[in-house]
PDB file of N, CA and C in Angstrom:
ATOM      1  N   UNK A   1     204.778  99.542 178.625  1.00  0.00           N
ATOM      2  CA  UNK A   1     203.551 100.222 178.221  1.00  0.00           C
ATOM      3  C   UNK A   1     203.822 101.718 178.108  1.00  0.00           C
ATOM      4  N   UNK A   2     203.271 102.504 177.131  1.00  0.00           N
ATOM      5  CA  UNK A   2     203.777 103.949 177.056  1.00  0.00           C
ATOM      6  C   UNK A   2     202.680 104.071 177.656  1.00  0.00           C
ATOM      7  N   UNK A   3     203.251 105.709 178.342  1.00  0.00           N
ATOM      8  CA  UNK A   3     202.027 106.727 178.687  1.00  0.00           C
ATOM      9  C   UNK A   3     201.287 107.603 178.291  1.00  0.00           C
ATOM     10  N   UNK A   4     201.800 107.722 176.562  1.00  0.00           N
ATOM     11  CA  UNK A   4     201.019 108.174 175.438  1.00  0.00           C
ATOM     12  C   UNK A   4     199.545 107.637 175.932  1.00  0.00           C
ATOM     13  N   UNK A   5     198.426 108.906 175.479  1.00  0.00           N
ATOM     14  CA  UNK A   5     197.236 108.747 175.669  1.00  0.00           C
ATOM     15  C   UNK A   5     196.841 107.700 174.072  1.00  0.00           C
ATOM     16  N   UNK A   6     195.926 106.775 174.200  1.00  0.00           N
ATOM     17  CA  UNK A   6     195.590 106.213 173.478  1.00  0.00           C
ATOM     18  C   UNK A   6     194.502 106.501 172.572  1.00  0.00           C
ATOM     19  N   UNK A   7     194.909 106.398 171.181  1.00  0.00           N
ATOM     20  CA  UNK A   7     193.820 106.941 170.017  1.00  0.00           C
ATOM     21  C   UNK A   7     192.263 106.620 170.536  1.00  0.00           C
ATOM     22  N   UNK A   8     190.874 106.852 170.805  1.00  0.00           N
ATOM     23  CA  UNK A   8     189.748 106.596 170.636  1.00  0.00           C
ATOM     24  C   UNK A   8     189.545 106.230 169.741  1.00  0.00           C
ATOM     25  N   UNK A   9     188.842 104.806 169.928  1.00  0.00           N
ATOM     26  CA  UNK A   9     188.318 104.315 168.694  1.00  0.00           C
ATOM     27  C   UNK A   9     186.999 104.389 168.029  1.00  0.00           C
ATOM     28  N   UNK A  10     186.735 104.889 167.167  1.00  0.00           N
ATOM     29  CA  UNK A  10     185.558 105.266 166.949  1.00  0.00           C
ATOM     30  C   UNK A  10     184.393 104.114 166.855  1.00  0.00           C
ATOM     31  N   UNK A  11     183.466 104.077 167.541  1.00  0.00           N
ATOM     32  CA  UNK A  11     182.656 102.941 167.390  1.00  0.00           C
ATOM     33  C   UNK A  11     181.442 103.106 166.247  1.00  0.00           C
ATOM     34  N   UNK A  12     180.914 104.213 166.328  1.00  0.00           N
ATOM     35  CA  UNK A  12     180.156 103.922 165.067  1.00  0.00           C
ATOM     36  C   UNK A  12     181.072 105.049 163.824  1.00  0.00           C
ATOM     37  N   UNK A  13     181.437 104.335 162.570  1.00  0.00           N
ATOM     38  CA  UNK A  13     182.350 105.353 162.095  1.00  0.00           C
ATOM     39  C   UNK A  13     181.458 106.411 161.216  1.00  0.00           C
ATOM     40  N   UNK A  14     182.321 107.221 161.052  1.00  0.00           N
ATOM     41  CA  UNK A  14     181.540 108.454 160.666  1.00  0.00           C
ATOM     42  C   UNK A  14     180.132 109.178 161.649  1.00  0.00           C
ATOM     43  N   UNK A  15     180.087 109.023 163.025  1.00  0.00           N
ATOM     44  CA  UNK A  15     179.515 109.011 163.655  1.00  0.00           C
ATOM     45  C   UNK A  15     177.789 108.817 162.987  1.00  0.00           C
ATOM     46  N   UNK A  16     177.228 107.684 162.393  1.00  0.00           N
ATOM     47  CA  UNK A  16     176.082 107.737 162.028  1.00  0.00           C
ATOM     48  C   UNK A  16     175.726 106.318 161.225  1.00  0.00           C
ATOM     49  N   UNK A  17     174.784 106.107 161.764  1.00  0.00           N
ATOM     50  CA  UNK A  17     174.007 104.553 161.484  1.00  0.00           C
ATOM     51  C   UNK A  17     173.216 104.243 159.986  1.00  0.00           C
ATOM     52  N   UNK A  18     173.116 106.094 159.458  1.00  0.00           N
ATOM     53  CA  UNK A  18     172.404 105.903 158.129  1.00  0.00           C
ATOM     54  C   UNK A  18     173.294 105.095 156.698  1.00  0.00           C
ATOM     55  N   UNK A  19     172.762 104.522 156.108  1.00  0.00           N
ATOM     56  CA  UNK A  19     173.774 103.926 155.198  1.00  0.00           C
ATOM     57  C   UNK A  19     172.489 104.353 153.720  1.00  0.00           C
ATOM     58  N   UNK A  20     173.114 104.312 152.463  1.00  0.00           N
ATOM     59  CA  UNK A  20     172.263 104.138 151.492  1.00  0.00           C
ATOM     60  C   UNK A  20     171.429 103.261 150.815  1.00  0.00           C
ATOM     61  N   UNK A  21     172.005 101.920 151.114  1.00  0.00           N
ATOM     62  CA  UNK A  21     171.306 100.818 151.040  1.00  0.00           C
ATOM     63  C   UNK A  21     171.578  99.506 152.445  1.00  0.00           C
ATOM     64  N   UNK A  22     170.869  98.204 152.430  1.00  0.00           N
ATOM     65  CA  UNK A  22     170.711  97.734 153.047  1.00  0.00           C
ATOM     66  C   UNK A  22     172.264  96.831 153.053  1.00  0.00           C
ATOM     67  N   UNK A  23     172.561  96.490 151.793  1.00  0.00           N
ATOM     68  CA  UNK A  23     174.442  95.869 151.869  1.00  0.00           C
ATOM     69  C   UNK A  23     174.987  96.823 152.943  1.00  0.00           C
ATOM     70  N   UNK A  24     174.996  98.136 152.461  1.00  0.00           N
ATOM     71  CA  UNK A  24     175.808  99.104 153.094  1.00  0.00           C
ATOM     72  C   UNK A  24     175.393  99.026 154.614  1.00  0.00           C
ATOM     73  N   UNK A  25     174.312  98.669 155.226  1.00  0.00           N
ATOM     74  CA  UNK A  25     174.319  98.525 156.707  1.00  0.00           C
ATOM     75  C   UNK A  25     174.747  97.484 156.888  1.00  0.00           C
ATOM     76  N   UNK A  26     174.300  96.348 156.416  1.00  0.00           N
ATOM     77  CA  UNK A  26     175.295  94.846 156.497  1.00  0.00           C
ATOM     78  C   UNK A  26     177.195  95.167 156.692  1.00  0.00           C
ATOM     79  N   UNK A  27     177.546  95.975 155.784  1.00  0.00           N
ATOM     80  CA  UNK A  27     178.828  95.994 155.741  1.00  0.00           C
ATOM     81  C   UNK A  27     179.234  96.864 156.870  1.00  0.00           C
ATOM     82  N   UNK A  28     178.513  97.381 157.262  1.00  0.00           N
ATOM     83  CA  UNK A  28     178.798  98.727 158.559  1.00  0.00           C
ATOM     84  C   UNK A  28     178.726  97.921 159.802  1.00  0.00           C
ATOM     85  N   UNK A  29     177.527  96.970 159.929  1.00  0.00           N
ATOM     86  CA  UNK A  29     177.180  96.176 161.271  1.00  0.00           C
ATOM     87  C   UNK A  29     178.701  95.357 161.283  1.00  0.00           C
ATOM     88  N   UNK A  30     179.184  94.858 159.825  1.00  0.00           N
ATOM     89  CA  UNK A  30     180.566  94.096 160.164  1.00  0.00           C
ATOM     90  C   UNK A  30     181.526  94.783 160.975  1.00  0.00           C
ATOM     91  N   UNK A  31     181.480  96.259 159.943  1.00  0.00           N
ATOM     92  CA  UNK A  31     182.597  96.433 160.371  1.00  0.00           C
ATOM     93  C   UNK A  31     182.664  97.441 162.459  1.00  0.00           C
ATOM     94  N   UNK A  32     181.323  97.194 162.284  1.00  0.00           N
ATOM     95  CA  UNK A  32     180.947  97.762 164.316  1.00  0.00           C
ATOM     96  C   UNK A  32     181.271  96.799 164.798  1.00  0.00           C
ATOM     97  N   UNK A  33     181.240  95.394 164.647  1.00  0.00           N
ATOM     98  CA  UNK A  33     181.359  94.436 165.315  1.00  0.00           C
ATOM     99  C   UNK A  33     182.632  93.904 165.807  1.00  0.00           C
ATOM    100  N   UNK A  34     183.393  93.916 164.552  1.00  0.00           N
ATOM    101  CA  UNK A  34     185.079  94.026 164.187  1.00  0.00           C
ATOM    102  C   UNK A  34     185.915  95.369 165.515  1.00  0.00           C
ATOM    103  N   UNK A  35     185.458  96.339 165.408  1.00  0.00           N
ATOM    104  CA  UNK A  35     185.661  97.592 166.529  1.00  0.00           C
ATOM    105  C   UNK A  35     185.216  97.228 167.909  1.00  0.00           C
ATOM    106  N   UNK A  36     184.019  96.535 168.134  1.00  0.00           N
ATOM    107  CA  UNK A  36     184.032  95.995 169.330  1.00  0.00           C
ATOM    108  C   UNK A  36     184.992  95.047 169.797  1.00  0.00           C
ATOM    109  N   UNK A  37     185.808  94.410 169.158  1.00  0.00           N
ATOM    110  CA  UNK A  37     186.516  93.610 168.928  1.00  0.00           C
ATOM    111  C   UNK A  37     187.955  93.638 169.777  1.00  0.00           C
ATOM    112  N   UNK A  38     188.009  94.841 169.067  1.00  0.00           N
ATOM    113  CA  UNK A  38     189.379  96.169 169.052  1.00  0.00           C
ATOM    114  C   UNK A  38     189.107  96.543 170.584  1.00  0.00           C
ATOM    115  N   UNK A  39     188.457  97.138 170.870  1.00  0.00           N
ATOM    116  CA  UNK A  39     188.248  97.774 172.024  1.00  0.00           C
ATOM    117  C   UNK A  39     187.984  96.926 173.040  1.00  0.00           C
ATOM    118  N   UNK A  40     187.661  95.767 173.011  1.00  0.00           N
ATOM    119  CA  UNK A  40     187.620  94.771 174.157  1.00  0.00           C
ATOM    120  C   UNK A  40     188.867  94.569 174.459  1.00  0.00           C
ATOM    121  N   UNK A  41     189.472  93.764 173.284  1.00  0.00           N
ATOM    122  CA  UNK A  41     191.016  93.418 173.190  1.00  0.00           C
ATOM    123  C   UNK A  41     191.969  94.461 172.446  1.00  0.00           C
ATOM    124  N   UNK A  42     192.282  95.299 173.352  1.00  0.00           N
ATOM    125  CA  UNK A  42     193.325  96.217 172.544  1.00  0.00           C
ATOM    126  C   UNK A  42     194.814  95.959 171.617  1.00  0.00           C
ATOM    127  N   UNK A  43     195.113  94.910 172.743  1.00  0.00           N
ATOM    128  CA  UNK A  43     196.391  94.383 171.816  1.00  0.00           C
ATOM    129  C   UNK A  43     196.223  93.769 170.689  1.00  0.00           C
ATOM    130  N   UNK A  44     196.924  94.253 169.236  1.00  0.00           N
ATOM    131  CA  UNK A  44     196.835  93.493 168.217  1.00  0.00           C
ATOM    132  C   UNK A  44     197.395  92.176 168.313  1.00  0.00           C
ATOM    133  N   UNK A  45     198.255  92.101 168.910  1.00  0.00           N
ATOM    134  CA  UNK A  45     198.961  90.960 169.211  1.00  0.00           C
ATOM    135  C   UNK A  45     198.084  90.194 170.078  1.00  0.00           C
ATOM    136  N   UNK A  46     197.766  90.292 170.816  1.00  0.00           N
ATOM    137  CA  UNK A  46     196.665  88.941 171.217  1.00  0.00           C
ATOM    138  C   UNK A  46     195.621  88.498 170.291  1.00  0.00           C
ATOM    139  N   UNK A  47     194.929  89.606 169.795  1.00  0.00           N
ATOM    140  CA  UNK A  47     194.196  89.386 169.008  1.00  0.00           C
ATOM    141  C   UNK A  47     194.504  87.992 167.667  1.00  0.00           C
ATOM    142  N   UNK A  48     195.684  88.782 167.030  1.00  0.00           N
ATOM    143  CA  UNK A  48     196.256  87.825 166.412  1.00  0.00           C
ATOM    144  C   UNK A  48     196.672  86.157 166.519  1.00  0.00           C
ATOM    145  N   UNK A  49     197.217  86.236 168.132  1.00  0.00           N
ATOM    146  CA  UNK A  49     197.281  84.822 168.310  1.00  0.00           C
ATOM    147  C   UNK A  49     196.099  84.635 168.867  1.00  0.00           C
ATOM    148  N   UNK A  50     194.822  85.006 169.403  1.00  0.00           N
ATOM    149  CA  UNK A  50     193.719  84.095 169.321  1.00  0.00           C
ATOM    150  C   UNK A  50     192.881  83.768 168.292  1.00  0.00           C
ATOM    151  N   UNK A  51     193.181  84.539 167.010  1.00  0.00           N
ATOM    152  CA  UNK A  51     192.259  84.194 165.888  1.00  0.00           C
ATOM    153  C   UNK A  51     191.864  82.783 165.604  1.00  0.00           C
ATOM    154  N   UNK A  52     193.302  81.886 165.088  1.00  0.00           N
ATOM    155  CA  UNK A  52     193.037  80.676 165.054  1.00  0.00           C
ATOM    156  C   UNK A  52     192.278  79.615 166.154  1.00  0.00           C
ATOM    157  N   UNK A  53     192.384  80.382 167.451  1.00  0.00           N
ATOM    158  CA  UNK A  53     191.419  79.366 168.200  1.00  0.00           C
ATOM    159  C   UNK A  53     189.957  79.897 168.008  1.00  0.00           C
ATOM    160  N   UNK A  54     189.612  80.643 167.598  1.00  0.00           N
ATOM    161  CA  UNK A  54     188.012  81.320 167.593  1.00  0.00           C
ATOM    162  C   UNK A  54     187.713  81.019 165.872  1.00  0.00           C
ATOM    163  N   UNK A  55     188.750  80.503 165.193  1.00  0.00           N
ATOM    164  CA  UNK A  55     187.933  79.947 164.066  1.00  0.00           C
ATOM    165  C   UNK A  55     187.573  78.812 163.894  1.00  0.00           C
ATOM    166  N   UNK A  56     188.146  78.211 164.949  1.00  0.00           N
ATOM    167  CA  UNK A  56     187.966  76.472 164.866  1.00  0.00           C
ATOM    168  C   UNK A  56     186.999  76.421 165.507  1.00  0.00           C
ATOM    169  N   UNK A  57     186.138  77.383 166.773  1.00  0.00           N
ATOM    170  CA  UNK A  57     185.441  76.818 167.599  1.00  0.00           C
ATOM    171  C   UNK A  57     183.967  77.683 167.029  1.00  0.00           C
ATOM    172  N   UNK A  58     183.387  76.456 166.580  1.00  0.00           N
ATOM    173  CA  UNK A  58     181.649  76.883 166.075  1.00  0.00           C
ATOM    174  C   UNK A  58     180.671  77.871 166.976  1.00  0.00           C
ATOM    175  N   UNK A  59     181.202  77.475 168.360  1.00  0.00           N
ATOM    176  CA  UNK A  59     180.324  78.562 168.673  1.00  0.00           C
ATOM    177  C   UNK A  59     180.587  79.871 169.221  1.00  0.00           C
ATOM    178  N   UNK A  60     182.179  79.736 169.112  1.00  0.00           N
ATOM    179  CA  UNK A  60     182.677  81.217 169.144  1.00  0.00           C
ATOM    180  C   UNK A  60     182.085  82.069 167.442  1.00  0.00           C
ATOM    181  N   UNK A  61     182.099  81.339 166.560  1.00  0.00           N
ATOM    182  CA  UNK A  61     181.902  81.999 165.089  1.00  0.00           C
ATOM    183  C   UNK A  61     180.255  81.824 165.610  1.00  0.00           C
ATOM    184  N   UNK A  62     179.480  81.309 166.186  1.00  0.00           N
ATOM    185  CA  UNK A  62     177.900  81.628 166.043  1.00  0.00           C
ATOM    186  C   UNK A  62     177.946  82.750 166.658  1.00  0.00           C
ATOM    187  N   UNK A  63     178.767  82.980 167.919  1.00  0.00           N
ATOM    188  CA  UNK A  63     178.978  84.128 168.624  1.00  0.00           C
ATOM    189  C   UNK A  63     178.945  85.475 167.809  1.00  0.00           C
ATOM    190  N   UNK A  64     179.831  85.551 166.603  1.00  0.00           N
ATOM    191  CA  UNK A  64     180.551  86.425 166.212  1.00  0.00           C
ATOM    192  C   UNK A  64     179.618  86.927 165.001  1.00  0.00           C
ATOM    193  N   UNK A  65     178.339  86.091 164.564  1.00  0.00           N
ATOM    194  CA  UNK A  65     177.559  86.330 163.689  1.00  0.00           C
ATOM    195  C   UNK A  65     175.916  86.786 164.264  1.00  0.00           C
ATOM    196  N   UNK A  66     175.850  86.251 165.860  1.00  0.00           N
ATOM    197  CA  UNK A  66     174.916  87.115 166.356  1.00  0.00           C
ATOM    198  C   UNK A  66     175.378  88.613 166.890  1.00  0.00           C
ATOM    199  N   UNK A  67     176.772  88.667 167.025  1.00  0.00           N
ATOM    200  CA  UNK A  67     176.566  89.926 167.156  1.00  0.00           C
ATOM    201  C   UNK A  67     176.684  91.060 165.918  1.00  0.00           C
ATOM    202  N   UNK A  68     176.743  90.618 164.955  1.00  0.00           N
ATOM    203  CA  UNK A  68     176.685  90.975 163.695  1.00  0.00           C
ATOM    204  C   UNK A  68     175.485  91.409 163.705  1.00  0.00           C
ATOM    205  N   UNK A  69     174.618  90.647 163.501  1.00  0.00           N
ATOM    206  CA  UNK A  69     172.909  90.346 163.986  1.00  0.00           C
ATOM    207  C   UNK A  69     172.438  91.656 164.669  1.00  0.00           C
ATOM    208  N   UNK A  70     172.932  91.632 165.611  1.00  0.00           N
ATOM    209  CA  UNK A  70     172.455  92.936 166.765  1.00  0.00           C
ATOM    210  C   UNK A  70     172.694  94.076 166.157  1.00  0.00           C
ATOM    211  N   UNK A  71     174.276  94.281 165.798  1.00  0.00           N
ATOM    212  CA  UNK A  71     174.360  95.341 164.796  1.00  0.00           C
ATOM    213  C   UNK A  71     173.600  96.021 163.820  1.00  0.00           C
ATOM    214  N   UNK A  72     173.436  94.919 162.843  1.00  0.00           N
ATOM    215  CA  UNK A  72     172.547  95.192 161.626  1.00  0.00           C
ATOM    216  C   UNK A  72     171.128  95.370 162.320  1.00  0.00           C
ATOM    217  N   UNK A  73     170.132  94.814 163.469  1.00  0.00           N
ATOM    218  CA  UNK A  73     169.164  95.339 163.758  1.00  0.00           C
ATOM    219  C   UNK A  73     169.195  96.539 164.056  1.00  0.00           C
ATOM    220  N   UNK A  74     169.945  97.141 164.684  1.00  0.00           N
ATOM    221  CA  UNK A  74     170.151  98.853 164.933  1.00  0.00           C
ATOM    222  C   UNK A  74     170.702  99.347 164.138  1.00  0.00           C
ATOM    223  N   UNK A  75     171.023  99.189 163.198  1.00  0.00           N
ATOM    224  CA  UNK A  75     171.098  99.912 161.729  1.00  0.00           C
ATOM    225  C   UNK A  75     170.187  99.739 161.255  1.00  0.00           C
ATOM    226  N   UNK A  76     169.384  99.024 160.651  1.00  0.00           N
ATOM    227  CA  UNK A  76     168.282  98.574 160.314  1.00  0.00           C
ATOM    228  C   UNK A  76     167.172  99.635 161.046  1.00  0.00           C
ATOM    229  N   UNK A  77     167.105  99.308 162.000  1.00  0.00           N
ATOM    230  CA  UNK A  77     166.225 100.146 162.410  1.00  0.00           C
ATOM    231  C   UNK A  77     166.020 101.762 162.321  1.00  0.00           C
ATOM    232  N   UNK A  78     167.436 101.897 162.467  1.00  0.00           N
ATOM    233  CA  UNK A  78     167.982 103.866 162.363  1.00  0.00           C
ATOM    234  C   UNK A  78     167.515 104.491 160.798  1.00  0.00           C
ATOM    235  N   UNK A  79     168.249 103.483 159.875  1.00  0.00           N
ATOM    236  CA  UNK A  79     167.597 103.584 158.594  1.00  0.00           C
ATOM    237  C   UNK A  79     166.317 103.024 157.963  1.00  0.00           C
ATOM    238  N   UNK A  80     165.222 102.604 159.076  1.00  0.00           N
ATOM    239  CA  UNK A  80     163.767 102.382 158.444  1.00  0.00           C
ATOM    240  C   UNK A  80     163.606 101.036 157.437  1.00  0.00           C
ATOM    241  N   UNK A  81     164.478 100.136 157.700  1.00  0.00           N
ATOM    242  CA  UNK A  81     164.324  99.320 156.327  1.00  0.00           C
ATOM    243  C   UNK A  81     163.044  98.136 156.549  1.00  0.00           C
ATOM    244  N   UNK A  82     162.422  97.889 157.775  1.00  0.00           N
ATOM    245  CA  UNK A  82     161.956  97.212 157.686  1.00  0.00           C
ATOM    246  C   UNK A  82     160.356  97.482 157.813  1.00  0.00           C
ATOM    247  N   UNK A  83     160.293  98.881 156.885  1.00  0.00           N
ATOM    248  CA  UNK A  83     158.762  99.382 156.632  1.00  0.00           C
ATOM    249  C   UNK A  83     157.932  98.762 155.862  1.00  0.00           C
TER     250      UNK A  83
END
């Protein structure tokens, strides 16, 4: 393990929840969710070899689409869309 300090990962990027349209928060909640991801599991390498077991298992992927879910509600919300 080095003792290099490790990059911060930015969790919301560009520090800000506003998007221009509603795709564009959809695609932002992905990609917050994806970073939580990262930062739970730092190693790419684990990551990698657990992919294939979290695609086979349905409710790891229901997992992975409510928290999508959560995302996009707090985007959603930051940007007003549901006036």
């Amino acid at each position: 393990m080095s003792d290099a300090p490790a990059t911060p990962v930015q969790l919301v990027p560009g520090n800000s929840l506003i998007t221009k349209t509603p795709e564009e928060g959809r695609m932002l909640a992905i990609k917050m969710a994806r970073l939580i991801i990262k930062v739970t599991q730092p190693d790419a390498a684990v990551r990698e070899r657990l992919r294939p077991i979290y695609a086979e298992d349905a409710g790891m992927l229901i997992a992975i689409g409510q928290t999508v879910a959560t995302e996009f509600a707090t985007i959603a919300a930051a940007n007003n869309y549901w006036k």
